[in-house]
C-alpha atoms as a PDB file:
ATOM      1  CA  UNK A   1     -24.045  25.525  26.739  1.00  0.00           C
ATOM      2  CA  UNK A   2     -27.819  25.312  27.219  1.00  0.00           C
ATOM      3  CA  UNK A   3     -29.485  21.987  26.028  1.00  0.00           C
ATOM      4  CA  UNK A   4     -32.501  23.771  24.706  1.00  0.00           C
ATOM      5  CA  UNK A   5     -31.607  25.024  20.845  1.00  0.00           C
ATOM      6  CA  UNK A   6     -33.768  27.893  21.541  1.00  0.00           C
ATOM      7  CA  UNK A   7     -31.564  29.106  24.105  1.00  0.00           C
ATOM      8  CA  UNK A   8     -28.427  28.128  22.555  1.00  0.00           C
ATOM      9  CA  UNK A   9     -29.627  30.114  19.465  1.00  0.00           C
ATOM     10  CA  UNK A  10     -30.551  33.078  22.169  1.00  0.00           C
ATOM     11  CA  UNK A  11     -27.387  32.899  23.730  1.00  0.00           C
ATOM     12  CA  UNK A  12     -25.642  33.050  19.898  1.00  0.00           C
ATOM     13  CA  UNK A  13     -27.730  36.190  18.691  1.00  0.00           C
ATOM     14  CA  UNK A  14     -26.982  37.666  21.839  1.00  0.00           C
ATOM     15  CA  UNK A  15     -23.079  37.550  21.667  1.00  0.00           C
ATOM     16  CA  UNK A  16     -22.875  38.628  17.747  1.00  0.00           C
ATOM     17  CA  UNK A  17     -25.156  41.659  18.944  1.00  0.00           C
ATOM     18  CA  UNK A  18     -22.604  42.791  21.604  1.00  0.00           C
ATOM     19  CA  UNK A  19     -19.080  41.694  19.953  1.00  0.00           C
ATOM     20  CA  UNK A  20     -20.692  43.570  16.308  1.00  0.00           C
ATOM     21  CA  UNK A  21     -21.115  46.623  18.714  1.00  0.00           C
ATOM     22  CA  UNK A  22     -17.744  46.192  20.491  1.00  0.00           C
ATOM     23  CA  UNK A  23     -15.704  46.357  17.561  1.00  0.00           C
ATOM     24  CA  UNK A  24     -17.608  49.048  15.808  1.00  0.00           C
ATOM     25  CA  UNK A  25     -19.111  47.136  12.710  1.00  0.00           C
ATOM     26  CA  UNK A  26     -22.142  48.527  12.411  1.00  0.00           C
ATOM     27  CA  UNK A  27     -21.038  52.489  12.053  1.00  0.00           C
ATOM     28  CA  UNK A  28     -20.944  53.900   8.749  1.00  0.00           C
ATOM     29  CA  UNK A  29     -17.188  53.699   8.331  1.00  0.00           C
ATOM     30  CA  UNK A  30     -15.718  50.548   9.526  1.00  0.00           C
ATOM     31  CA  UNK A  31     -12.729  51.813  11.846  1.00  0.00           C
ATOM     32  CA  UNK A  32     -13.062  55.959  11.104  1.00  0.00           C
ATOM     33  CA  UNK A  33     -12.814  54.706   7.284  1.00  0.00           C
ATOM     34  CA  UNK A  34     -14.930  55.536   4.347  1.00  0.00           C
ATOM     35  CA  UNK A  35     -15.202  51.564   4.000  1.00  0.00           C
ATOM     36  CA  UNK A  36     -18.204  49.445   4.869  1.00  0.00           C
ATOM     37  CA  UNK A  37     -17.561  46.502   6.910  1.00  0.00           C
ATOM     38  CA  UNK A  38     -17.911  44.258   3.107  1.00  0.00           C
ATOM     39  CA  UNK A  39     -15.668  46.665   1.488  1.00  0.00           C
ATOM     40  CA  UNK A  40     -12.917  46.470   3.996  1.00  0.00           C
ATOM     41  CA  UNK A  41     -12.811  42.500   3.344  1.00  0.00           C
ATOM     42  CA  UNK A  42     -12.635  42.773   0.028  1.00  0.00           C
ATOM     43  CA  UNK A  43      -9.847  45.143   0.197  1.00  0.00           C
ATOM     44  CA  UNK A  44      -8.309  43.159   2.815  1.00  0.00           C
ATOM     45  CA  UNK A  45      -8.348  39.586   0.204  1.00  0.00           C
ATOM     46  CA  UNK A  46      -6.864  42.140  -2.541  1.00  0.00           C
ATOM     47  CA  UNK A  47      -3.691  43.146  -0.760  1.00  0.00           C
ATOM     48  CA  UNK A  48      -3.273  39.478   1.118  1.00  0.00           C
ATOM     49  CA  UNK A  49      -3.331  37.184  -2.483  1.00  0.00           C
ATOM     50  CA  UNK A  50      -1.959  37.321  -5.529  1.00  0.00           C
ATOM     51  CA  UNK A  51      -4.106  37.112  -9.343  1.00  0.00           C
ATOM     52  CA  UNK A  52      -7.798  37.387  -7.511  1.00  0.00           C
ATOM     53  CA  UNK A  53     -10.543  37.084  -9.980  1.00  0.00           C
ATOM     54  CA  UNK A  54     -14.572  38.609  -9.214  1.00  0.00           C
ATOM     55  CA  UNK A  55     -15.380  34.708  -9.293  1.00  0.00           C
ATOM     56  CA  UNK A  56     -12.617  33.696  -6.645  1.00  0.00           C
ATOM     57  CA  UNK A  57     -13.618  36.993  -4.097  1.00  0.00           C
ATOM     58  CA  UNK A  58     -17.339  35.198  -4.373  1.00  0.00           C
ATOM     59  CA  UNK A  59     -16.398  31.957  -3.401  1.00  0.00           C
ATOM     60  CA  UNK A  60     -14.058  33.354  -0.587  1.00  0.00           C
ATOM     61  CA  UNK A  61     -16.017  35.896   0.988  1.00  0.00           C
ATOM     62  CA  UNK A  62     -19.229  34.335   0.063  1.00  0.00           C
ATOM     63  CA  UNK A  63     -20.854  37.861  -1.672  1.00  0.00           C
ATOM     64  CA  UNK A  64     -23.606  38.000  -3.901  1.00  0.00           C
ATOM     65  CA  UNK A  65     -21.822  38.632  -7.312  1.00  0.00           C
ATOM     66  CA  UNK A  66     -24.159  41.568  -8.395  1.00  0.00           C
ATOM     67  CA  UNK A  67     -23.341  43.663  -4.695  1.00  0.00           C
ATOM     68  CA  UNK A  68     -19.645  42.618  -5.512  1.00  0.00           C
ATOM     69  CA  UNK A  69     -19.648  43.617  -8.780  1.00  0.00           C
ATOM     70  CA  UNK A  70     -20.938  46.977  -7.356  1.00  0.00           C
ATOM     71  CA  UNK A  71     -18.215  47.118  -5.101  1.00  0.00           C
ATOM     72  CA  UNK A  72     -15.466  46.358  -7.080  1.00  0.00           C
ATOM     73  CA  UNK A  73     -16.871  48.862  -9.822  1.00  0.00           C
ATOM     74  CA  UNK A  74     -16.758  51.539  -6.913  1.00  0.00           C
ATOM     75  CA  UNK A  75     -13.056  50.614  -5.990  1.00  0.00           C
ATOM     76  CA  UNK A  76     -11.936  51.283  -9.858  1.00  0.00           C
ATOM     77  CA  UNK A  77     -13.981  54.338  -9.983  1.00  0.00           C
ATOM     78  CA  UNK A  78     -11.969  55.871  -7.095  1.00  0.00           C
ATOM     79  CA  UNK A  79      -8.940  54.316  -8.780  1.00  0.00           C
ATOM     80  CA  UNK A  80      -8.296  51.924  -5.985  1.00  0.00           C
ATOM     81  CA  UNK A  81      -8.389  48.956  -7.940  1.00  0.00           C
ATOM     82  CA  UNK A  82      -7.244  48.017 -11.227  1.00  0.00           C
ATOM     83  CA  UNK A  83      -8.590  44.700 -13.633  1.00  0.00           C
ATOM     84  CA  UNK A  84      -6.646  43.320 -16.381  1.00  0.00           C
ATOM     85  CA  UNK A  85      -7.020  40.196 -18.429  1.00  0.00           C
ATOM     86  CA  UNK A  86      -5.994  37.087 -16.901  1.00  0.00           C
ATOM     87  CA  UNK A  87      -2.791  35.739 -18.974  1.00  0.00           C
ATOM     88  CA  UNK A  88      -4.160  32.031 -18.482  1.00  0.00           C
ATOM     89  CA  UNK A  89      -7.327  32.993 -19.915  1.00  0.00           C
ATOM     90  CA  UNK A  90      -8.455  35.772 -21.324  1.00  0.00           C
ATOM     91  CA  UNK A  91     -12.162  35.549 -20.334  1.00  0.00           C
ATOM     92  CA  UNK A  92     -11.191  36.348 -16.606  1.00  0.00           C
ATOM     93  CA  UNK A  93     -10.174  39.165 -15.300  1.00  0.00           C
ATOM     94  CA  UNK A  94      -7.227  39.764 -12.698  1.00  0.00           C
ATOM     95  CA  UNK A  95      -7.789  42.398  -9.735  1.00  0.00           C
ATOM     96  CA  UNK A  96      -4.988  44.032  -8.404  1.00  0.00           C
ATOM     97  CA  UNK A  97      -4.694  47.168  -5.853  1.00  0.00           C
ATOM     98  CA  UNK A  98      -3.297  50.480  -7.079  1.00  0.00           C
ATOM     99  CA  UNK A  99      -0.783  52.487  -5.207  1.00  0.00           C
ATOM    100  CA  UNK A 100      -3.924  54.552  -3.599  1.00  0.00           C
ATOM    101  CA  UNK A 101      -5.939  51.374  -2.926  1.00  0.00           C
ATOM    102  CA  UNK A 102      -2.571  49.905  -1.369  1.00  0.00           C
ATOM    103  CA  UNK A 103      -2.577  52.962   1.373  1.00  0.00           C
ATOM    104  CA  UNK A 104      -5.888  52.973   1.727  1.00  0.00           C
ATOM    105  CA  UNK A 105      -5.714  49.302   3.188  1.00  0.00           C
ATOM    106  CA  UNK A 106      -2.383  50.143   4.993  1.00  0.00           C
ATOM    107  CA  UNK A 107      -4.441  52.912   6.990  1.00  0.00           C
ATOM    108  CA  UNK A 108      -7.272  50.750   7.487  1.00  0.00           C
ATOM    109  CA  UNK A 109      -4.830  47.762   9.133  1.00  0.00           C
ATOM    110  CA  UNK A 110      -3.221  50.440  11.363  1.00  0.00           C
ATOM    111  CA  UNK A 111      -6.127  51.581  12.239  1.00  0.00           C
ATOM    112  CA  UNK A 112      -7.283  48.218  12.854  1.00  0.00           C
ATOM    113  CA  UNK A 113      -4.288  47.270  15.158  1.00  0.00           C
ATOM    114  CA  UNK A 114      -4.326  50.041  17.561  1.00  0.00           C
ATOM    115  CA  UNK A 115      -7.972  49.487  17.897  1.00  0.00           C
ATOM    116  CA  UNK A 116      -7.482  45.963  18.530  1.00  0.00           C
ATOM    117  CA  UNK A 117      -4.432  46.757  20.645  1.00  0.00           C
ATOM    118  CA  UNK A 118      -6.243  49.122  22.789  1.00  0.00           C
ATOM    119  CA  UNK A 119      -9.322  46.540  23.536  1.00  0.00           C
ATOM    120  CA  UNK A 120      -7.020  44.159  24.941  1.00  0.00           C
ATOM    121  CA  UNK A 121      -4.406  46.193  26.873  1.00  0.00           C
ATOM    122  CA  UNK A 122      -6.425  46.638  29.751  1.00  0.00           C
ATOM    123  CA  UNK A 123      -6.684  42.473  29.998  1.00  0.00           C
ATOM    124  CA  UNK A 124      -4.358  40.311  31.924  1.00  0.00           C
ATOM    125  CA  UNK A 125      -2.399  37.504  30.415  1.00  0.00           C
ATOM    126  CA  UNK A 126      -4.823  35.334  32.055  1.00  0.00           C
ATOM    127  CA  UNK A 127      -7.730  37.107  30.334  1.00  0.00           C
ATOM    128  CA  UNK A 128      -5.782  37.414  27.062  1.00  0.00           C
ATOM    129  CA  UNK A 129      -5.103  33.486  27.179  1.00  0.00           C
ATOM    130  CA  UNK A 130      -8.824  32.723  28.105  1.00  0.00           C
ATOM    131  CA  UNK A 131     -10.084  35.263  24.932  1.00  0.00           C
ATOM    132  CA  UNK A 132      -7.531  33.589  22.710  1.00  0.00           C
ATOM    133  CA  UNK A 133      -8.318  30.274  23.412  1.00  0.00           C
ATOM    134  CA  UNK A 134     -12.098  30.811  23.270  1.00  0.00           C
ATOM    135  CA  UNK A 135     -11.645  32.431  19.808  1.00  0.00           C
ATOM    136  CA  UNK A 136      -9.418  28.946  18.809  1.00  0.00           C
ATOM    137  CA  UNK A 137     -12.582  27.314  19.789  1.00  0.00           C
ATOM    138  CA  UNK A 138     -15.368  28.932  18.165  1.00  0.00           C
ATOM    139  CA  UNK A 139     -13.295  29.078  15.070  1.00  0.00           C
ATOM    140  CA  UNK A 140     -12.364  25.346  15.093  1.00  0.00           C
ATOM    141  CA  UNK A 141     -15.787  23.907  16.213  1.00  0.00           C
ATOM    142  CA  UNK A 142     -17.947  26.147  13.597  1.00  0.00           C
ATOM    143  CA  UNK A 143     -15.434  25.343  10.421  1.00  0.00           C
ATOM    144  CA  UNK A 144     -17.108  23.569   7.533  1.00  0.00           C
ATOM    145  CA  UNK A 145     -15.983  19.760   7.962  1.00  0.00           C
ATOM    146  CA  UNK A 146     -14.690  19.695   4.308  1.00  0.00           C
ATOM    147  CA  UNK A 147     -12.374  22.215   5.518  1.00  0.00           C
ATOM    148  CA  UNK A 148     -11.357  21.189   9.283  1.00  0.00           C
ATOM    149  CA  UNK A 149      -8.489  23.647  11.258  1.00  0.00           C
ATOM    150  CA  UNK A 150      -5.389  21.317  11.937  1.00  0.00           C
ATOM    151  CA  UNK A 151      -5.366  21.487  15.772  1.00  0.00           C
ATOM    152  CA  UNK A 152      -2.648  23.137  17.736  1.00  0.00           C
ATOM    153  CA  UNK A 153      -0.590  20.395  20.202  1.00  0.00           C
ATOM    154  CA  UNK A 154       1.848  21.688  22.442  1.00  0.00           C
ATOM    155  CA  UNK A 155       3.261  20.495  25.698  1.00  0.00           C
ATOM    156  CA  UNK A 156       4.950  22.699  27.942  1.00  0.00           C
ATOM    157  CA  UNK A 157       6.034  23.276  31.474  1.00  0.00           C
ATOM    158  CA  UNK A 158       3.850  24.569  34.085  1.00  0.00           C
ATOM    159  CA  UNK A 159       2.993  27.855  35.176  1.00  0.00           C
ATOM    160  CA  UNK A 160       0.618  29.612  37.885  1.00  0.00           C
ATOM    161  CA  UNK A 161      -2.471  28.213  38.112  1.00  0.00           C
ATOM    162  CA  UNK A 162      -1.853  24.871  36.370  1.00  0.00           C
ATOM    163  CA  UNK A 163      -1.424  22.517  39.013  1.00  0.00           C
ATOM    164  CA  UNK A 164      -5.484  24.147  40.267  1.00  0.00           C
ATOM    165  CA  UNK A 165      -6.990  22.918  37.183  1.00  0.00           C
ATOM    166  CA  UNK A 166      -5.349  19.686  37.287  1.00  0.00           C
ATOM    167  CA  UNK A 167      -6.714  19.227  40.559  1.00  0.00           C
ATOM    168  CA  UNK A 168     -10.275  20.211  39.918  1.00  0.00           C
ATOM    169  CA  UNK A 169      -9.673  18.303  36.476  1.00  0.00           C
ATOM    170  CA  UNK A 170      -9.266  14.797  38.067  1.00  0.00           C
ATOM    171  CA  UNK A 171     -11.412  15.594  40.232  1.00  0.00           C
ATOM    172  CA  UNK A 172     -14.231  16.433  37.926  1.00  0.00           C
ATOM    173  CA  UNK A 173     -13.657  13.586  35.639  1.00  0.00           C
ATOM    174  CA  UNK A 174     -12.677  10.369  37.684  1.00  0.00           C
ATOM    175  CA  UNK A 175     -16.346  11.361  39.497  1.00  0.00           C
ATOM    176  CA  UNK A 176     -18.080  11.103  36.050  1.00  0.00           C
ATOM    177  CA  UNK A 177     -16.207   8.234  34.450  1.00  0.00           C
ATOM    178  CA  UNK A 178     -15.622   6.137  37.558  1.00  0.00           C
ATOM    179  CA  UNK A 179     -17.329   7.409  40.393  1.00  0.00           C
ATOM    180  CA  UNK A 180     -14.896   8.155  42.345  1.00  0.00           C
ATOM    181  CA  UNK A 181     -15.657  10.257  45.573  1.00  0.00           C
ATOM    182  CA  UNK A 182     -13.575  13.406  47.053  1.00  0.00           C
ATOM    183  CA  UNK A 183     -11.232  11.024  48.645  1.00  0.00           C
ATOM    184  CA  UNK A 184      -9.951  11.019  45.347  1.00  0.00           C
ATOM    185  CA  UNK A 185      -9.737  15.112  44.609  1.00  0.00           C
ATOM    186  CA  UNK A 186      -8.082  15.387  47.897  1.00  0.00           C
ATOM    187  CA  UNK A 187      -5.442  12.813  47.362  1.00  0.00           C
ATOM    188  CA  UNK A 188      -4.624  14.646  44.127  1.00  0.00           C
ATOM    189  CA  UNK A 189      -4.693  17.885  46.102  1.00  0.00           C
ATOM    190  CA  UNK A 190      -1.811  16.459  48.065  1.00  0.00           C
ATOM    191  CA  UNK A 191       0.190  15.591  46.015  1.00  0.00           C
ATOM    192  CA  UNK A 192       0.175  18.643  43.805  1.00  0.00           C
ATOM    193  CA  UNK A 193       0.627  20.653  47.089  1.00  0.00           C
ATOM    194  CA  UNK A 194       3.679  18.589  48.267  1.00  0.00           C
ATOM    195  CA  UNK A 195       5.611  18.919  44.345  1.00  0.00           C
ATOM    196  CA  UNK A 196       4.588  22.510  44.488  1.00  0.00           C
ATOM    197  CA  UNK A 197       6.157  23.624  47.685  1.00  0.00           C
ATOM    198  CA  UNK A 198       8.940  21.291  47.470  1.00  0.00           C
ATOM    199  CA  UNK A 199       9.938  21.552  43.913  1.00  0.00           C
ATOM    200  CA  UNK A 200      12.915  21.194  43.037  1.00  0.00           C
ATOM    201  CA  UNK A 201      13.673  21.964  39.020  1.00  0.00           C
ATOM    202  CA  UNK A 202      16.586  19.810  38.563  1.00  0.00           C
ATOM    203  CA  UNK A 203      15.137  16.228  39.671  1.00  0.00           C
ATOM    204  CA  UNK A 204      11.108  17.247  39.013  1.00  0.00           C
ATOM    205  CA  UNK A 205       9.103  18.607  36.608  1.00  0.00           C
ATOM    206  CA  UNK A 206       4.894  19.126  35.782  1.00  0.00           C
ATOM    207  CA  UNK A 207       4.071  19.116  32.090  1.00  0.00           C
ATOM    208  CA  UNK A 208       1.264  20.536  30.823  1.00  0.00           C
ATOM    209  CA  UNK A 209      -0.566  19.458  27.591  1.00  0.00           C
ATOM    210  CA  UNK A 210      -2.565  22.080  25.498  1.00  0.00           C
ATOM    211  CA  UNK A 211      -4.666  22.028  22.463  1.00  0.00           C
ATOM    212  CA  UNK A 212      -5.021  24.962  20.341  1.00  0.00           C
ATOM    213  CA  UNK A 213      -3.821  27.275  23.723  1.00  0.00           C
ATOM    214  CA  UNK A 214      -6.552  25.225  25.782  1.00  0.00           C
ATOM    215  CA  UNK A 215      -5.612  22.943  28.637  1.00  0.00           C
ATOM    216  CA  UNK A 216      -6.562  19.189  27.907  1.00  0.00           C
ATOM    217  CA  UNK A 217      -3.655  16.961  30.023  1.00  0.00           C
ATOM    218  CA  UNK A 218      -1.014  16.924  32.636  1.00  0.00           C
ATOM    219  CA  UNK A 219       1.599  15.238  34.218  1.00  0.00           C
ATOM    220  CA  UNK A 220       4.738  15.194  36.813  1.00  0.00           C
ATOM    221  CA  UNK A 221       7.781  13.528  37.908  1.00  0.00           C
ATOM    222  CA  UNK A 222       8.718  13.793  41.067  1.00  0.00           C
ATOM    223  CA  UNK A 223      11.854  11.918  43.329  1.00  0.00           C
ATOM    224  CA  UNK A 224      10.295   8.866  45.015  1.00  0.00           C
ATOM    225  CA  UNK A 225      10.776   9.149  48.714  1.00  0.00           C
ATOM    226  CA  UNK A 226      12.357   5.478  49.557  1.00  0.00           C
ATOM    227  CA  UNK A 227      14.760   5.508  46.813  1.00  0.00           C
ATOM    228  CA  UNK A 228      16.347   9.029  45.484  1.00  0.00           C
ATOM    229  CA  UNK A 229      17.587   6.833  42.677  1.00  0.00           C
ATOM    230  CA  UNK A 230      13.705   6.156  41.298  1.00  0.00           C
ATOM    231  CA  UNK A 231      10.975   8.406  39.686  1.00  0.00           C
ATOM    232  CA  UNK A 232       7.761   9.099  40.188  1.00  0.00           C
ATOM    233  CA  UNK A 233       5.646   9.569  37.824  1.00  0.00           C
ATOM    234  CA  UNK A 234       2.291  10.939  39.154  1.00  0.00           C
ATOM    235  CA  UNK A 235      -1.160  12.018  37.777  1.00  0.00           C
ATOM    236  CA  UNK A 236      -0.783  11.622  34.593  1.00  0.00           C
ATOM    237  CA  UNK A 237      -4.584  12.804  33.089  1.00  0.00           C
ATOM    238  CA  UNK A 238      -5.769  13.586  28.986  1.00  0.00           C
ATOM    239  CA  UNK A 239      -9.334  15.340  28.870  1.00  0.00           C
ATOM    240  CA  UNK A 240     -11.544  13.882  26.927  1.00  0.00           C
ATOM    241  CA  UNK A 241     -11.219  17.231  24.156  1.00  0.00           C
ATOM    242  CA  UNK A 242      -7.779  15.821  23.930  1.00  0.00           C
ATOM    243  CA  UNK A 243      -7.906  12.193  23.977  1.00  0.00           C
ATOM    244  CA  UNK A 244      -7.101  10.499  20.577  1.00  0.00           C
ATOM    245  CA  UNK A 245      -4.434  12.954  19.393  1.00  0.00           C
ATOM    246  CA  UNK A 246      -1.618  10.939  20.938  1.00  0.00           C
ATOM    247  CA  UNK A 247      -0.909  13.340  23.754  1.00  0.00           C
ATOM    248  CA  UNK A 248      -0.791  10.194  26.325  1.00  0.00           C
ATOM    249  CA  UNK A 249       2.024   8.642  24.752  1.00  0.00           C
ATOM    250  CA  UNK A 250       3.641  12.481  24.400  1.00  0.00           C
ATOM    251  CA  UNK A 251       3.104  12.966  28.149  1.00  0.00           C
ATOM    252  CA  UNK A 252       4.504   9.533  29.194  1.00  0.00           C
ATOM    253  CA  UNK A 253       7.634  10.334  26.837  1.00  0.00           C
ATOM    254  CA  UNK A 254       8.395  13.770  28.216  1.00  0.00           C
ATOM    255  CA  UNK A 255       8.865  12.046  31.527  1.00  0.00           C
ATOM    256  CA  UNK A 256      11.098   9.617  30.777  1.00  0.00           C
ATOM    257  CA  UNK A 257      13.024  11.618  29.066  1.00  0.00           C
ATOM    258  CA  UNK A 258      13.635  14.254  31.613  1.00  0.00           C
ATOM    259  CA  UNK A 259      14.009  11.545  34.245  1.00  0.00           C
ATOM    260  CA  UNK A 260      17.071   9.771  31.803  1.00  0.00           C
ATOM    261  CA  UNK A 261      18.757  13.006  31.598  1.00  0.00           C
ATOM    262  CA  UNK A 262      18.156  13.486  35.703  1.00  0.00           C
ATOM    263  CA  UNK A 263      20.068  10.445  36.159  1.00  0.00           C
ATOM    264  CA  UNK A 264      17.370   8.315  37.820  1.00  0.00           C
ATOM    265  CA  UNK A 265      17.976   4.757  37.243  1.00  0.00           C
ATOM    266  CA  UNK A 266      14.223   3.279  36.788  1.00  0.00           C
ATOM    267  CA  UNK A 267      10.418   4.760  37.169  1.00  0.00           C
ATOM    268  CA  UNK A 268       7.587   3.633  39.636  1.00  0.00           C
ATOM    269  CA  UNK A 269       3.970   4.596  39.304  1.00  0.00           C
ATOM    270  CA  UNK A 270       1.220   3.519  40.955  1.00  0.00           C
ATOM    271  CA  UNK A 271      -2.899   3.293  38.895  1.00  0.00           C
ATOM    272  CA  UNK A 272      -5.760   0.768  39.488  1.00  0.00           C
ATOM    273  CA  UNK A 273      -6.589  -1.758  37.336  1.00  0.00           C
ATOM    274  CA  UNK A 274     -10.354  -0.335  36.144  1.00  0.00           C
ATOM    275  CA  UNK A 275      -7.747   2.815  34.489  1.00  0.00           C
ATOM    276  CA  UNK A 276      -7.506   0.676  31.247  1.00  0.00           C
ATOM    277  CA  UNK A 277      -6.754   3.260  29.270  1.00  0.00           C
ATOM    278  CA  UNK A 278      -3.849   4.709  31.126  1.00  0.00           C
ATOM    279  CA  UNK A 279      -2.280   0.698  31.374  1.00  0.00           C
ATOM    280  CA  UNK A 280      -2.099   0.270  28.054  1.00  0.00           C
ATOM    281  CA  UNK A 281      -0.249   3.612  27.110  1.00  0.00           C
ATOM    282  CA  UNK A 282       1.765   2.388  30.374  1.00  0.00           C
ATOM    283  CA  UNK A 283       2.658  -1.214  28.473  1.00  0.00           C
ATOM    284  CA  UNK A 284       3.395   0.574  25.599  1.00  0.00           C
ATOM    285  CA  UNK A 285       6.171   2.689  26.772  1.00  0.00           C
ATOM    286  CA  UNK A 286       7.497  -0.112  28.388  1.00  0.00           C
ATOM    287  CA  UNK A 287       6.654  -0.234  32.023  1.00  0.00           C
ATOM    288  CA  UNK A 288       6.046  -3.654  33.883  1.00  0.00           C
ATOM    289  CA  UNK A 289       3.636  -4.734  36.428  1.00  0.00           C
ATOM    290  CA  UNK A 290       5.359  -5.108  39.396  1.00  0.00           C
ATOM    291  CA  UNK A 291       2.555  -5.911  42.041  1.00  0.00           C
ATOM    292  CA  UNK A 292      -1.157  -5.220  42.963  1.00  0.00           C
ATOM    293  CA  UNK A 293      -3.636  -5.732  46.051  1.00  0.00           C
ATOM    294  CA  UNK A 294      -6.995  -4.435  46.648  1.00  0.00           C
ATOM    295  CA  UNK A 295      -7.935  -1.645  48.756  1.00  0.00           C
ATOM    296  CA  UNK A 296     -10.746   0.221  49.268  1.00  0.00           C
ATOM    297  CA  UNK A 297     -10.162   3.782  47.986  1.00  0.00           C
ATOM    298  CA  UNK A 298     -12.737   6.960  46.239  1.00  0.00           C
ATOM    299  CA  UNK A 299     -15.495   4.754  47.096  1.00  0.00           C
ATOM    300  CA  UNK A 300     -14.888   1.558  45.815  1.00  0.00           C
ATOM    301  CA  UNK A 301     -13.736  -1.752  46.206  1.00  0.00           C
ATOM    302  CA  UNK A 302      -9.800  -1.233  43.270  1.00  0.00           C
ATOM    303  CA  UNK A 303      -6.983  -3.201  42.677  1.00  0.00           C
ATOM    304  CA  UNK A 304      -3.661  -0.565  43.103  1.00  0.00           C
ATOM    305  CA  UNK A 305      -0.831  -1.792  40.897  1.00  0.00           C
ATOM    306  CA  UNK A 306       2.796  -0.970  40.974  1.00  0.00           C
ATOM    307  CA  UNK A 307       4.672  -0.362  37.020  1.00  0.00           C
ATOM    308  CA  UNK A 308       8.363   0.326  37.162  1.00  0.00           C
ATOM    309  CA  UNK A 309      10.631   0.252  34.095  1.00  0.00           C
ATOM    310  CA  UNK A 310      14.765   0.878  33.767  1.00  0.00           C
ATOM    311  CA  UNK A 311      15.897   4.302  32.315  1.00  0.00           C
END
């Protein structure tokens, strides 16, 4: 995102121009329909809810009430809409759709589906996931703050590509919070690449944390090599988009969990002290210091420490 407004605003302008054009807004008919783009909303609020009123389409839809008046006039005048008194008060009145104005709308959401359908087909999941989760975004980010969007947890198993971005994710972000060098990437690199090629689904398993369909943490457990008895839990990471929501804890729970119902007997991990953060959720869920030295590691002068608690 640019850090000059005047860009950002640029860049803004420039995407409504193309995604306006994309999905056909600006011809005369929205969707090969005899509705304009404002039209087609209002229709679309009078077949989703029940006892609308002119005042309650303004506030929703944010219309001038004169050019919805207009509209709504139009709709009864092609006997698409009907208005009634309100039976809680007579001073309002109730908008409903007529049989026509009902098949009208259907038509219009058909045609609205297959067009969507038909922009996306061509995509790959991987596209359609990327789309999706940009969309979640946008929407979340630019809703009023009276109003905000509940966000979307989820934590689920890996798939392809998953155990890249955690990679370049720990990279990335133990450079800019710690200053850690590509000793550090490389390490992780490793040991994604051994539980990868050597994974075995009944004694491991790589969570993978997601907020409204967009990565933000990670996690695996993996069989310790001394002791096939033990654990490992291993790069456990929250982004900083996630961080608050409790998805630590979440992570940390998933693994002991699945390593109980394994039948491992105890879990070992292994952090430096200056990962405060990541010791405390470790306290929390019960692990113990077991021992620490100091090493010289990423480029810096760390204290490794050993946790291990009983399953």
């Amino acid at each position: 995102m640019p850090n000059d407004p005047g860009l950002a605003i640029e860049a803004i302008r420039r995407f409504n121009r193309f995604y306006t054009r994309r999905i056909g807004v600006l011809h005369e008919g929205l969707l090969a329909s005899p509705f304009t783009l404002a039209q087609a909303r209002v229709l679309f609020e009078l077949a989703t809810q029940t006892a609308l009123t002119p005042g309650r389409l303004v506030e929703i839809l944010e219309l001038d009430p004169g050019y919805l008046s207009r509209i709504l006039q139009g709709f009864i005048d092609r006997r698409l809409i009907t208005r009634r008194k309100s039976p809680e008060d007579g001073r309002r009145a109730q908008l409903s759709l007529t049989l026509r104005g009902r098949k009208a709308f259907d038509e219009m959401d058909r045609r609205s589906h297959k067009a969507t359908g038909a922009m996306i087909s061509p995509l790959s999941t991987w596209q359609r996931e990327r789309i999706l989760g940009a969309m979640r975004t946008l929407e979340r980010t630019l809703s009023p703050a009276a109003a905000p969007c509940r966000p979307e947890l989820a934590i689920r198993t890996h798939r392809i590509g998953d155990a890249g971005w955690a990679i370049e994710q720990h990279g990335r972000l133990y450079a800019q919070e710690f200053g850690w060098n590509g000793e550090f990437e490389a390490l992780v690199a490793t040991l994604f690449a051994r539980f990868i090629t050597q994974y075995d689904p009944q004694s491991e398993r790589f969570w993978v944390a997601e907020l409204d369909g967009e990565r933000v943490g990670c996690v695996f457990v993996a069989r310790n090599e001394q002791d096939p008895d033990t654990a490992q839990l291993r790069c456990l990471l929250v982004h900083p988009n996630g961080r608050g929501l409790g998805l630590g804890q979440r992570l940390i729970a998933e693994c002991l969990a699945f390593a109980k119902s394994a039948g491992y007997r105890r879990m070992l991990l292994w952090t430096n002290d200056v990962l405060i953060a990541a010791r405390r959720l470790y306290e929390a869920a019960g692990f113990i210091l077991l021992e620490q030295s100091r090493h010289r590691s990423f480029g810096h002068e760390l204290v490794g420490q050993t946790w291990a608690r009983e399953l």
